[in-house]
PDB file of N, CA and C in Angstrom:
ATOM      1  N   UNK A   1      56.000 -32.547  41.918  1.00  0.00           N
ATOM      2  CA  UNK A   1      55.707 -32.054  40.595  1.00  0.00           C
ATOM      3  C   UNK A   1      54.411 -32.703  40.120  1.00  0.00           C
ATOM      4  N   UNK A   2      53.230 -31.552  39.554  1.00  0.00           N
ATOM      5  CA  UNK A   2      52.300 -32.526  39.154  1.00  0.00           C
ATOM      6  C   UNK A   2      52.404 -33.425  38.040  1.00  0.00           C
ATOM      7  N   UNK A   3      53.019 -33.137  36.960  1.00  0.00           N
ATOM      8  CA  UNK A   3      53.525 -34.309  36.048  1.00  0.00           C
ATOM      9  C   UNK A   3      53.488 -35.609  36.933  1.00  0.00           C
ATOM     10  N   UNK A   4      54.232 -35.392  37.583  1.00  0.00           N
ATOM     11  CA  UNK A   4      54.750 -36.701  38.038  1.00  0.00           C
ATOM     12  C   UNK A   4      53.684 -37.880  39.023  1.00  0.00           C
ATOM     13  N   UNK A   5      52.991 -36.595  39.517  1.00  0.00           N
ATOM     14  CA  UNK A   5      51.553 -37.378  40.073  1.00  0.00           C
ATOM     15  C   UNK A   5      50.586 -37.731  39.205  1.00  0.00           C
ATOM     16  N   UNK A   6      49.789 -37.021  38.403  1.00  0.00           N
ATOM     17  CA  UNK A   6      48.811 -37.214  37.622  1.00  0.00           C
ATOM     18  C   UNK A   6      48.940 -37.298  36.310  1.00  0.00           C
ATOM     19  N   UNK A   7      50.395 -37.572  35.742  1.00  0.00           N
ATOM     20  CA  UNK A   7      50.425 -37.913  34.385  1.00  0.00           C
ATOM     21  C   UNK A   7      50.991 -37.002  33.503  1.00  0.00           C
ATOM     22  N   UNK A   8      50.908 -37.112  32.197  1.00  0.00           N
ATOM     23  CA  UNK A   8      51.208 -36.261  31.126  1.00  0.00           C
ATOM     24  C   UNK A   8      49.877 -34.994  30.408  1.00  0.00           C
ATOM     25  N   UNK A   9      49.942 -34.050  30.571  1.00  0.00           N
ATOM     26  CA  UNK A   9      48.783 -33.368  29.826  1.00  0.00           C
ATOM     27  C   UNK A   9      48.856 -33.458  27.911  1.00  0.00           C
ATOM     28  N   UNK A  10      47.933 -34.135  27.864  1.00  0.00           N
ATOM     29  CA  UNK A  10      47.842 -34.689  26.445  1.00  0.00           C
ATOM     30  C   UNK A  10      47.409 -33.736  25.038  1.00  0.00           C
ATOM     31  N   UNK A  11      46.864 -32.645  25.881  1.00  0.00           N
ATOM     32  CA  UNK A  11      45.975 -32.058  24.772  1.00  0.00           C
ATOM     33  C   UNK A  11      46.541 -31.169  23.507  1.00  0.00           C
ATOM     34  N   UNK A  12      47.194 -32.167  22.650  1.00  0.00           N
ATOM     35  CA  UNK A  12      47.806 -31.142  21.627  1.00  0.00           C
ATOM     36  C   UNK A  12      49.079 -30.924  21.981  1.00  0.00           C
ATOM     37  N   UNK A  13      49.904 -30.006  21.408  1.00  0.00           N
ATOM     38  CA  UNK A  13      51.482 -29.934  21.287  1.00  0.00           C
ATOM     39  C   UNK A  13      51.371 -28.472  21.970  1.00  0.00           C
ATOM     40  N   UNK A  14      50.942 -27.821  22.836  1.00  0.00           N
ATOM     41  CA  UNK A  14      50.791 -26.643  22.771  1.00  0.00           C
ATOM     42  C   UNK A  14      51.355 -26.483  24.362  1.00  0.00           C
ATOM     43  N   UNK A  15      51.676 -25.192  24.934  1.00  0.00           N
ATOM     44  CA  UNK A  15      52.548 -25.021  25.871  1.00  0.00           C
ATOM     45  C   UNK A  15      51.391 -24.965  27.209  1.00  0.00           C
ATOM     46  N   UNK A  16      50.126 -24.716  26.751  1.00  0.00           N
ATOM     47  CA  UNK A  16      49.250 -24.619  27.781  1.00  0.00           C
ATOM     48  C   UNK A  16      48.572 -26.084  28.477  1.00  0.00           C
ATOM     49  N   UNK A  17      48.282 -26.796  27.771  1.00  0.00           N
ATOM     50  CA  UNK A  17      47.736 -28.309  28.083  1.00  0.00           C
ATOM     51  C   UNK A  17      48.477 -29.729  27.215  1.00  0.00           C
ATOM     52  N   UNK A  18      49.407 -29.246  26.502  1.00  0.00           N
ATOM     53  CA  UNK A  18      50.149 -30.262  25.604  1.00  0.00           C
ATOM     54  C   UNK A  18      51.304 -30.760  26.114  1.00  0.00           C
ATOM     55  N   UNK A  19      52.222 -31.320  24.799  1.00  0.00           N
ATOM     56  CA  UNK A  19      53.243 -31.770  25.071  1.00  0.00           C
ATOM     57  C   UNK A  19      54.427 -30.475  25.658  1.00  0.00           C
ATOM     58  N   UNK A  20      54.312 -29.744  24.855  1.00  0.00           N
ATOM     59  CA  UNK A  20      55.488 -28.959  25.048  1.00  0.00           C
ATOM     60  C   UNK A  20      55.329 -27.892  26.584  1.00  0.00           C
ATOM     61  N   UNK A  21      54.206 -28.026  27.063  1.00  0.00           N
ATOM     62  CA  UNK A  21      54.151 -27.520  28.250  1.00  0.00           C
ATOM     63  C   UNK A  21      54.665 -28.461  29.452  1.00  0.00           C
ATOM     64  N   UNK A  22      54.516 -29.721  29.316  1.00  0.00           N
ATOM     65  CA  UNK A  22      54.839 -30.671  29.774  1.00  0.00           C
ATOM     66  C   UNK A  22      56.656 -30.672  29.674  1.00  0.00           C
ATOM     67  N   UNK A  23      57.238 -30.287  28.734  1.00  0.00           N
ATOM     68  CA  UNK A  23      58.806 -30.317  28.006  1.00  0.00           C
ATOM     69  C   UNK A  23      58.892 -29.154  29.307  1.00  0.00           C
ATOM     70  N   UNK A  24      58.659 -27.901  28.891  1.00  0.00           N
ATOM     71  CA  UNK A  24      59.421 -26.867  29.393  1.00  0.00           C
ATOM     72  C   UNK A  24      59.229 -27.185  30.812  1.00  0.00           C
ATOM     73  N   UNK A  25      58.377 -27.839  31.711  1.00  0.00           N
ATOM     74  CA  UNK A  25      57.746 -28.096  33.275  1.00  0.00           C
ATOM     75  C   UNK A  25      58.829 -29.020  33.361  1.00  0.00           C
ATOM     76  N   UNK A  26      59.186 -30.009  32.668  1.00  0.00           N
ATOM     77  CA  UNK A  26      60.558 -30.844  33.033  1.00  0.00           C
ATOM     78  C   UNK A  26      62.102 -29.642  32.639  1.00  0.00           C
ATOM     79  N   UNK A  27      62.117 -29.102  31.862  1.00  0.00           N
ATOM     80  CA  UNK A  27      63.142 -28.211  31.476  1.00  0.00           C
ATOM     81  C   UNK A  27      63.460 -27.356  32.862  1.00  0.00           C
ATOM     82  N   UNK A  28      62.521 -26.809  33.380  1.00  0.00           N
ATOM     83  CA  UNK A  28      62.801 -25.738  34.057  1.00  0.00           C
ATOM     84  C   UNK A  28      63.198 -26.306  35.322  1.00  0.00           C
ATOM     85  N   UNK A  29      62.482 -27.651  35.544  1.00  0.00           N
ATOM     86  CA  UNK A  29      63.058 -28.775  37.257  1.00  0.00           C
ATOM     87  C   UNK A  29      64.819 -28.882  36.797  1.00  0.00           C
ATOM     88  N   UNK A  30      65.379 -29.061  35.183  1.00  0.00           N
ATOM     89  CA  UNK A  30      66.265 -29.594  35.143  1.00  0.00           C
ATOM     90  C   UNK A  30      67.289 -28.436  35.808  1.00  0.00           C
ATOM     91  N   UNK A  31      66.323 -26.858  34.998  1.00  0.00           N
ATOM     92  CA  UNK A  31      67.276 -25.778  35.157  1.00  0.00           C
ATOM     93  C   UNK A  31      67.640 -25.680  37.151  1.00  0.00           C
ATOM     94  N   UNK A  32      66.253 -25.681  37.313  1.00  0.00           N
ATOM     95  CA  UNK A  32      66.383 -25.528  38.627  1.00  0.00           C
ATOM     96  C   UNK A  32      67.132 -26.119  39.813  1.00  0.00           C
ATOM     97  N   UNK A  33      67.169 -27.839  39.526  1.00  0.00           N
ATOM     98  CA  UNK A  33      67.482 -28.843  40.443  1.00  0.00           C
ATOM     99  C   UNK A  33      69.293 -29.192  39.746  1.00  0.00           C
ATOM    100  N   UNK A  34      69.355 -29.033  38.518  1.00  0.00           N
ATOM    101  CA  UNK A  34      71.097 -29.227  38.085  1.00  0.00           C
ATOM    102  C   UNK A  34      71.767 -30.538  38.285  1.00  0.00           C
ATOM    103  N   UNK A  35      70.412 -31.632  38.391  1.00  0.00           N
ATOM    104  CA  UNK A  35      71.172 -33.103  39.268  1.00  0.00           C
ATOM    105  C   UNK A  35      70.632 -33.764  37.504  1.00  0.00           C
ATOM    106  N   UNK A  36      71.415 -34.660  37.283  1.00  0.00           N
ATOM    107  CA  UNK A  36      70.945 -35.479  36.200  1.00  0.00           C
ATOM    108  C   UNK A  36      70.135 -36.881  36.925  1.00  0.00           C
ATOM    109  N   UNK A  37      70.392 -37.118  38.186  1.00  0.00           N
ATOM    110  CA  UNK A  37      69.614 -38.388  38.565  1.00  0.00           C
ATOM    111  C   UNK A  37      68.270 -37.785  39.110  1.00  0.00           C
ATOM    112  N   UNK A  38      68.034 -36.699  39.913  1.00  0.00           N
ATOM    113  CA  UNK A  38      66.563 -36.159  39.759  1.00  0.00           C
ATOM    114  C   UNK A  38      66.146 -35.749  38.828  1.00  0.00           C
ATOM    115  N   UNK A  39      66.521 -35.331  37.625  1.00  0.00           N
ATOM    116  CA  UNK A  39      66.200 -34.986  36.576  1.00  0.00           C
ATOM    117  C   UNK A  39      65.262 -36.697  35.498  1.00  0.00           C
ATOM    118  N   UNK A  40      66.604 -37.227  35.477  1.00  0.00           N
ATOM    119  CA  UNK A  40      66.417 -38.532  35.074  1.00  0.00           C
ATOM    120  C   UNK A  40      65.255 -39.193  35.641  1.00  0.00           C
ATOM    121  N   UNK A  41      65.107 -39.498  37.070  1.00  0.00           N
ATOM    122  CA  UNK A  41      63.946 -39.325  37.873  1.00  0.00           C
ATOM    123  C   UNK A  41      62.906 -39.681  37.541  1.00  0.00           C
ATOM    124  N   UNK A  42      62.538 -38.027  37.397  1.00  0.00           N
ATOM    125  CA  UNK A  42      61.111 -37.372  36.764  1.00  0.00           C
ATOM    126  C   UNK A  42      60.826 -37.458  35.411  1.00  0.00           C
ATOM    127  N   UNK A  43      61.770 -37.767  34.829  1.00  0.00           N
ATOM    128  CA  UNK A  43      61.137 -38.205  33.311  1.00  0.00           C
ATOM    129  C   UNK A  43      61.354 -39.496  33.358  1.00  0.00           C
ATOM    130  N   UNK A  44      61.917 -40.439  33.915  1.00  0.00           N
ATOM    131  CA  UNK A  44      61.246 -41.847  33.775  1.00  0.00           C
ATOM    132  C   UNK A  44      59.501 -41.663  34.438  1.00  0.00           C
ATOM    133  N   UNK A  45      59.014 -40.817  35.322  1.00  0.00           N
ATOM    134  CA  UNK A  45      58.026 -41.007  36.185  1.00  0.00           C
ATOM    135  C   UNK A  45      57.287 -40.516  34.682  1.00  0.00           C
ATOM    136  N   UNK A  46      57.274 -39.444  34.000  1.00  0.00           N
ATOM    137  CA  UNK A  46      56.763 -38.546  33.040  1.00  0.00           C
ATOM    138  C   UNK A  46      56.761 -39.704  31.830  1.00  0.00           C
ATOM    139  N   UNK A  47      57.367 -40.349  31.830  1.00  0.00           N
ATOM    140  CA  UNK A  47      57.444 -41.069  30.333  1.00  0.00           C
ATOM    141  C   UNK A  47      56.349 -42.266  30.688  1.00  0.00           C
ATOM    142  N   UNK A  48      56.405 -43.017  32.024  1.00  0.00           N
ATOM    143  CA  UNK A  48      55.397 -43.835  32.518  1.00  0.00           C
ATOM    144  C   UNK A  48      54.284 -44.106  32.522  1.00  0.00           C
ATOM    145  N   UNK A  49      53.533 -42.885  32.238  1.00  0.00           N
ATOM    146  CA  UNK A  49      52.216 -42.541  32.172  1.00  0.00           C
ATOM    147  C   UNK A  49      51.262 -43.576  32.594  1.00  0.00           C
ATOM    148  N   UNK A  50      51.287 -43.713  33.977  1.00  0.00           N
ATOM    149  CA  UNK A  50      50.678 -44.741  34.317  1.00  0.00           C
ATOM    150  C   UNK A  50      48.551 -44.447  33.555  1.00  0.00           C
ATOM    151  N   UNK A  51      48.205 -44.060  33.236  1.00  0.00           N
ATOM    152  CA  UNK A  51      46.997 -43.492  32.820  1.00  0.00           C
ATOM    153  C   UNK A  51      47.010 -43.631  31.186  1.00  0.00           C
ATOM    154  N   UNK A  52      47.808 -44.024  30.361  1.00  0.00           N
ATOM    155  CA  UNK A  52      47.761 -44.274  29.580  1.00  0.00           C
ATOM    156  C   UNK A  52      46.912 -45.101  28.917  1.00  0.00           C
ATOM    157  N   UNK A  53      46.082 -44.688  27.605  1.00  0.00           N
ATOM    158  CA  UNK A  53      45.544 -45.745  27.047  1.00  0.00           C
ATOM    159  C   UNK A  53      45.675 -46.751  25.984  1.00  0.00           C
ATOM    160  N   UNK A  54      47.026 -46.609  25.677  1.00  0.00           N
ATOM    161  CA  UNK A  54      47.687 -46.811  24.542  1.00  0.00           C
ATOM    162  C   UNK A  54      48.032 -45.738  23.518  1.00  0.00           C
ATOM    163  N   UNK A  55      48.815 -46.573  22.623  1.00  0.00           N
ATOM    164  CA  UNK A  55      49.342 -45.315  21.327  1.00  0.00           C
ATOM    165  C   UNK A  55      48.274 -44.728  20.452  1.00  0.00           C
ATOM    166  N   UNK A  56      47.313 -45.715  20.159  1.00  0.00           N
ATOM    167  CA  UNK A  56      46.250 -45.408  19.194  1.00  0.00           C
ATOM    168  C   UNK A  56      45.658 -44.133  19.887  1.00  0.00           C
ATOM    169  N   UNK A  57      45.167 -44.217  21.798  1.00  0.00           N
ATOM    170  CA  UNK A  57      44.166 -43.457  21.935  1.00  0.00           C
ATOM    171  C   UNK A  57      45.163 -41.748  22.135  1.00  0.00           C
ATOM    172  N   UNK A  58      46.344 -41.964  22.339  1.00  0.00           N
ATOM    173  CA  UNK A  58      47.098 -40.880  22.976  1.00  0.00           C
ATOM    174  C   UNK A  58      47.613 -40.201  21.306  1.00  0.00           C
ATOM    175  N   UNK A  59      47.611 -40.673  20.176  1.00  0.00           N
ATOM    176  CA  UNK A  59      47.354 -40.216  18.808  1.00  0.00           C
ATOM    177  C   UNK A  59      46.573 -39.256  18.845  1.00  0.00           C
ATOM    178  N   UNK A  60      45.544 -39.994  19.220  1.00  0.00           N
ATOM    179  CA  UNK A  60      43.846 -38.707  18.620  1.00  0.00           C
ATOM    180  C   UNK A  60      44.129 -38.258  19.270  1.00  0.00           C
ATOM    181  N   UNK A  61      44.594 -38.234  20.585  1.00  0.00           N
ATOM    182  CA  UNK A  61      44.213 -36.812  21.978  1.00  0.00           C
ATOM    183  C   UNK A  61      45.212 -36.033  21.528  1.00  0.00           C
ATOM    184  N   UNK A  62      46.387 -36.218  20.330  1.00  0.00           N
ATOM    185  CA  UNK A  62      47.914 -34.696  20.132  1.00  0.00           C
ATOM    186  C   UNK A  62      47.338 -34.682  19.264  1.00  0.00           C
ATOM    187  N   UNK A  63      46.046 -34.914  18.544  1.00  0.00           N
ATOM    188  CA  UNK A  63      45.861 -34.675  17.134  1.00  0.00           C
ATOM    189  C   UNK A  63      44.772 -33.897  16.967  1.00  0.00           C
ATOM    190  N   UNK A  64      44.113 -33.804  18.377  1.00  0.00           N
ATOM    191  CA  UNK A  64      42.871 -33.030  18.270  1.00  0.00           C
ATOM    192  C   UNK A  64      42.965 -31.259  18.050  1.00  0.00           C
ATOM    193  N   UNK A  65      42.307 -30.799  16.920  1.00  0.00           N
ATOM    194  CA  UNK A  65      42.761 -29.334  16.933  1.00  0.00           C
ATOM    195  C   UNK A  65      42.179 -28.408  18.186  1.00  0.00           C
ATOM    196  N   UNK A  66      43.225 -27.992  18.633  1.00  0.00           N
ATOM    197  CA  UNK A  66      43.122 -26.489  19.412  1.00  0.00           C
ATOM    198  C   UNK A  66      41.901 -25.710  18.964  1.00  0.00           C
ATOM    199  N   UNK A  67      41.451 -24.766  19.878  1.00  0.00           N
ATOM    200  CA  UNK A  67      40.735 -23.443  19.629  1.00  0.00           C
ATOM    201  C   UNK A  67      41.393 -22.636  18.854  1.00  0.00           C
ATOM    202  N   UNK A  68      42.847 -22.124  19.269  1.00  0.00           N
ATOM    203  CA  UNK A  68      43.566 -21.410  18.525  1.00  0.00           C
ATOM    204  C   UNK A  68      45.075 -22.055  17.962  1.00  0.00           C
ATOM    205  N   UNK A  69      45.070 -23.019  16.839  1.00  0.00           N
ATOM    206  CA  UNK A  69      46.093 -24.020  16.356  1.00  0.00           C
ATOM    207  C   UNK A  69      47.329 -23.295  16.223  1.00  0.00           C
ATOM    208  N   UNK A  70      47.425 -21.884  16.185  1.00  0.00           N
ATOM    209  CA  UNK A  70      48.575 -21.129  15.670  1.00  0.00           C
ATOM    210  C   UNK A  70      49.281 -20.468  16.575  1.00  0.00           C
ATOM    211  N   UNK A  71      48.429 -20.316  18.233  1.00  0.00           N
ATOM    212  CA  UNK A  71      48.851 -19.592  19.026  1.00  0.00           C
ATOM    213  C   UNK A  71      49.755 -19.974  19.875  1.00  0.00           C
ATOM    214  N   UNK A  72      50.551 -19.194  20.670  1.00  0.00           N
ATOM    215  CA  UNK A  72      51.676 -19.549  21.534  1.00  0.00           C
ATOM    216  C   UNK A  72      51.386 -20.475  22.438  1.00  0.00           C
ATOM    217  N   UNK A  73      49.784 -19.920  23.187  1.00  0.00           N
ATOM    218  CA  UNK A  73      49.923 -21.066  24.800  1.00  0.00           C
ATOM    219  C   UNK A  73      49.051 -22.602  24.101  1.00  0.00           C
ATOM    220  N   UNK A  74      48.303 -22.576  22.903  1.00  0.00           N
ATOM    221  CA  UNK A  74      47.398 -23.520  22.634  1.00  0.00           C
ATOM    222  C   UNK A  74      47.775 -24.201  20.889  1.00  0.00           C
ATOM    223  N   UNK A  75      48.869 -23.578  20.455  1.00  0.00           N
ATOM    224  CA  UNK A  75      48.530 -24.285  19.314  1.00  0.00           C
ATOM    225  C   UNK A  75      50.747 -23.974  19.054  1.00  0.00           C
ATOM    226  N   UNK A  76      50.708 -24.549  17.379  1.00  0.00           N
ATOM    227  CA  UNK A  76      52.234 -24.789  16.857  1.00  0.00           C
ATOM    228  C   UNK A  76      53.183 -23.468  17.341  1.00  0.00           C
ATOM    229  N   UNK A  77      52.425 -22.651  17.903  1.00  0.00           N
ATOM    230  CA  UNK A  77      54.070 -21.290  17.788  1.00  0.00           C
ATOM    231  C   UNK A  77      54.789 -21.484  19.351  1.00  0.00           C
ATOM    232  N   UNK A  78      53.411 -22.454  20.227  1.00  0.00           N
ATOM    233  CA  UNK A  78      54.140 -22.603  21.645  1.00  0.00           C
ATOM    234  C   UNK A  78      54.847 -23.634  21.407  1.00  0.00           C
ATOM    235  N   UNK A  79      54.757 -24.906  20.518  1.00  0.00           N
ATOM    236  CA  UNK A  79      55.682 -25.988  19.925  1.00  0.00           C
ATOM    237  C   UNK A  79      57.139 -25.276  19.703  1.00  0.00           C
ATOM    238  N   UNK A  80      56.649 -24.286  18.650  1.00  0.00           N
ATOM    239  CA  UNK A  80      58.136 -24.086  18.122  1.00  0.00           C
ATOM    240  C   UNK A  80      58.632 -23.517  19.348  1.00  0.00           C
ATOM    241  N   UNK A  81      58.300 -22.303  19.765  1.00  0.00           N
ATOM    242  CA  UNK A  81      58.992 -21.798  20.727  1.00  0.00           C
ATOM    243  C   UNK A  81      59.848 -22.560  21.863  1.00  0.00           C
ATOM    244  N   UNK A  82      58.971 -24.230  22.435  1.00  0.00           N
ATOM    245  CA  UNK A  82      59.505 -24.567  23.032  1.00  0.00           C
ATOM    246  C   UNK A  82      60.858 -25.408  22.147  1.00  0.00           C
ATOM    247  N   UNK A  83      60.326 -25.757  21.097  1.00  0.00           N
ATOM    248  CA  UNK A  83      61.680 -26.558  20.158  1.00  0.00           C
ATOM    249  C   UNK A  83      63.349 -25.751  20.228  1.00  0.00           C
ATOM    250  N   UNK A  84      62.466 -24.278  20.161  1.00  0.00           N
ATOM    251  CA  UNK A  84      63.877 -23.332  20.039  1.00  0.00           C
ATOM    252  C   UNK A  84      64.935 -23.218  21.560  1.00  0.00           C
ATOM    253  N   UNK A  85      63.708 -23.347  22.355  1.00  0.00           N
ATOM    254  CA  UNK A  85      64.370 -23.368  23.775  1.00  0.00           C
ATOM    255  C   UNK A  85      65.380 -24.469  23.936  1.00  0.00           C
ATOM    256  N   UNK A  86      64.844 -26.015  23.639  1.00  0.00           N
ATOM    257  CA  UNK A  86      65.745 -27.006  23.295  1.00  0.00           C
ATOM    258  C   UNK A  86      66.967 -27.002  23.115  1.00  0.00           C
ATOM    259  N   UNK A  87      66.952 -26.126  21.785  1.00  0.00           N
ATOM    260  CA  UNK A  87      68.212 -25.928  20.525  1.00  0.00           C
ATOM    261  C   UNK A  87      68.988 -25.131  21.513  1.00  0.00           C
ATOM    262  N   UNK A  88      68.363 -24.159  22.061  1.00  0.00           N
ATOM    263  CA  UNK A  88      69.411 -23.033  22.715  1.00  0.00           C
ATOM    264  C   UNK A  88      70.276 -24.031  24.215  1.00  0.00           C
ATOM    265  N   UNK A  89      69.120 -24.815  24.403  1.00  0.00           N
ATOM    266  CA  UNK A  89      69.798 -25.562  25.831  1.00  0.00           C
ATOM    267  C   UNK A  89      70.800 -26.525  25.285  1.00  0.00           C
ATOM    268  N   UNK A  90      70.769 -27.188  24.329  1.00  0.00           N
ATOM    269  CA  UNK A  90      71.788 -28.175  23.956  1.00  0.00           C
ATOM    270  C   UNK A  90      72.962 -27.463  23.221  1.00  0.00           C
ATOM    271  N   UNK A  91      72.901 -26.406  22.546  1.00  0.00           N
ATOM    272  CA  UNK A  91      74.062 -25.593  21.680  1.00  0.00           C
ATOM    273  C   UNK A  91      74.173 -24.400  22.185  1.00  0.00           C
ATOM    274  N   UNK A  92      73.626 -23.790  23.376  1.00  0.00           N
ATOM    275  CA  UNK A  92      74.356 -22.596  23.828  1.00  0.00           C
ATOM    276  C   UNK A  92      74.109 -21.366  23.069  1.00  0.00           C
ATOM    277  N   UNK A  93      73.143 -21.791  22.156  1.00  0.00           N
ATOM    278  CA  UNK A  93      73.166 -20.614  21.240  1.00  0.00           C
ATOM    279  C   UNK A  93      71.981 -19.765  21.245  1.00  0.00           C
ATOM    280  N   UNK A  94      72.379 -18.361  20.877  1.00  0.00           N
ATOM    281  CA  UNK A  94      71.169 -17.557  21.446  1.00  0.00           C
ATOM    282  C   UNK A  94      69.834 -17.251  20.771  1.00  0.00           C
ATOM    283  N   UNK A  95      68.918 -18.003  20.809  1.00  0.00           N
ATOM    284  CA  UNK A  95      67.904 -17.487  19.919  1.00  0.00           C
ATOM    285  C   UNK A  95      67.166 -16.527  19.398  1.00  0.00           C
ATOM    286  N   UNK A  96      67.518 -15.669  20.519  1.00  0.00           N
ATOM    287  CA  UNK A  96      66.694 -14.396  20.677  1.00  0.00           C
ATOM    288  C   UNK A  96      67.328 -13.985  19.371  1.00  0.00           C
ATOM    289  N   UNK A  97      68.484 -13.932  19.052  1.00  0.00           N
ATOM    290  CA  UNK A  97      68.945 -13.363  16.977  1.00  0.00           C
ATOM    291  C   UNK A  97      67.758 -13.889  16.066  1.00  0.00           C
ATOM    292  N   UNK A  98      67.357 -15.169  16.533  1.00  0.00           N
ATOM    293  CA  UNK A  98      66.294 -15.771  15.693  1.00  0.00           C
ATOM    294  C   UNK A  98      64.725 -15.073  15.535  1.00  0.00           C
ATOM    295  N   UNK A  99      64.878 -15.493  16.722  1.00  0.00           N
ATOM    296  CA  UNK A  99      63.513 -15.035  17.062  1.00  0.00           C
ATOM    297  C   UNK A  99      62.935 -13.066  17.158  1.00  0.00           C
ATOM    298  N   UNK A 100      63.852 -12.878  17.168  1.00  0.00           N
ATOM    299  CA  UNK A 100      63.659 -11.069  17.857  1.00  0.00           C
ATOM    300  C   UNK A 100      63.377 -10.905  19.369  1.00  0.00           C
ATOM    301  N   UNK A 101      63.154 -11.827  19.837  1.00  0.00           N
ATOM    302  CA  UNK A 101      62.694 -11.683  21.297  1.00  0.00           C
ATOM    303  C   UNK A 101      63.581 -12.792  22.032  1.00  0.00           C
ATOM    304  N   UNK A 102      63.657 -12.720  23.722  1.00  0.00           N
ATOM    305  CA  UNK A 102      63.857 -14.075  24.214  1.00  0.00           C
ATOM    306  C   UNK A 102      62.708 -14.330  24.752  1.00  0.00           C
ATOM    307  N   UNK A 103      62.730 -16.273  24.833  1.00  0.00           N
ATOM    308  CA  UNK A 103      61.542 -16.837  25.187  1.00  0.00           C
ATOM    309  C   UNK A 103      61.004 -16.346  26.760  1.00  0.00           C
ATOM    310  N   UNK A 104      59.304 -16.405  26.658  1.00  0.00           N
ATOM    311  CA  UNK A 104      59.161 -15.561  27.938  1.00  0.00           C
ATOM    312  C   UNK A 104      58.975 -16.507  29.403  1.00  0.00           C
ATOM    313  N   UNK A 105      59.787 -17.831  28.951  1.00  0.00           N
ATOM    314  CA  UNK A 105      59.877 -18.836  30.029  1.00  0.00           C
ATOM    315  C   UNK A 105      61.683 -19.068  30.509  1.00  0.00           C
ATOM    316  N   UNK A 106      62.136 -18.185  29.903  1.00  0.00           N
ATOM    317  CA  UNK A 106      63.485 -17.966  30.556  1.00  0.00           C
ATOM    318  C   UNK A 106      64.075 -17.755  31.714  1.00  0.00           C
ATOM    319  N   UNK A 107      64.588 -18.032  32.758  1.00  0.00           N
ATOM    320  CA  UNK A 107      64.798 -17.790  34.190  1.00  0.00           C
ATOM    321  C   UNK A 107      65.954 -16.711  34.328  1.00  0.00           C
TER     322      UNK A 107
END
């Protein structure tokens, strides 16, 4: 997994280079692999960030605005979207009532 080699992609909260792209890339190993100790694993490796420069500098880098702050792959609606995915994985519950759609990272 590249996470796990080269780090965390920092840029913003967004599903394309951010945090939450980073979330669903561990989400989908969890969906896929079904083990809680490989799972567990890869997010100790993911949380490690051996490349890290501290809290101060990894602040500015989720804080820097996007090209497009509002959009799904680069800015808050790929956040939420992935938040909702979350909710649905821990409570079973279907979002797509929420949302009108299901998410388009669903397996």
């Amino acid at each position: 997994m590249v996470i796990c080699e080269r780090g965390l992609l920092k840029k913003g909260f967004g599903i394309c280079h951010g945090v939450a792209g980073n979330g669903l890339s561990l989400l989908c190993s969890h969906r896929t692999f079904k083990h809680e100790e490989v799972t567990a694993k890869r997010f100790a490796l993911f949380a490690r960030q051996p490349n890290c420069e501290g809290a101060e500098a990894l602040k500015q880098q989720l804080l820097q605005t996007p090209d497009r702050p509002c959009s799904l792959f680069e800015g808050f609606a790929g956040l939420a979207m992935f938040l909702l995915t979350l909710l649905e994985e821990e409570t079973g519950a279907d979002m797509k009532r929420l949302t009108g759609a299901a998410c388009p990272w669903h397996m």
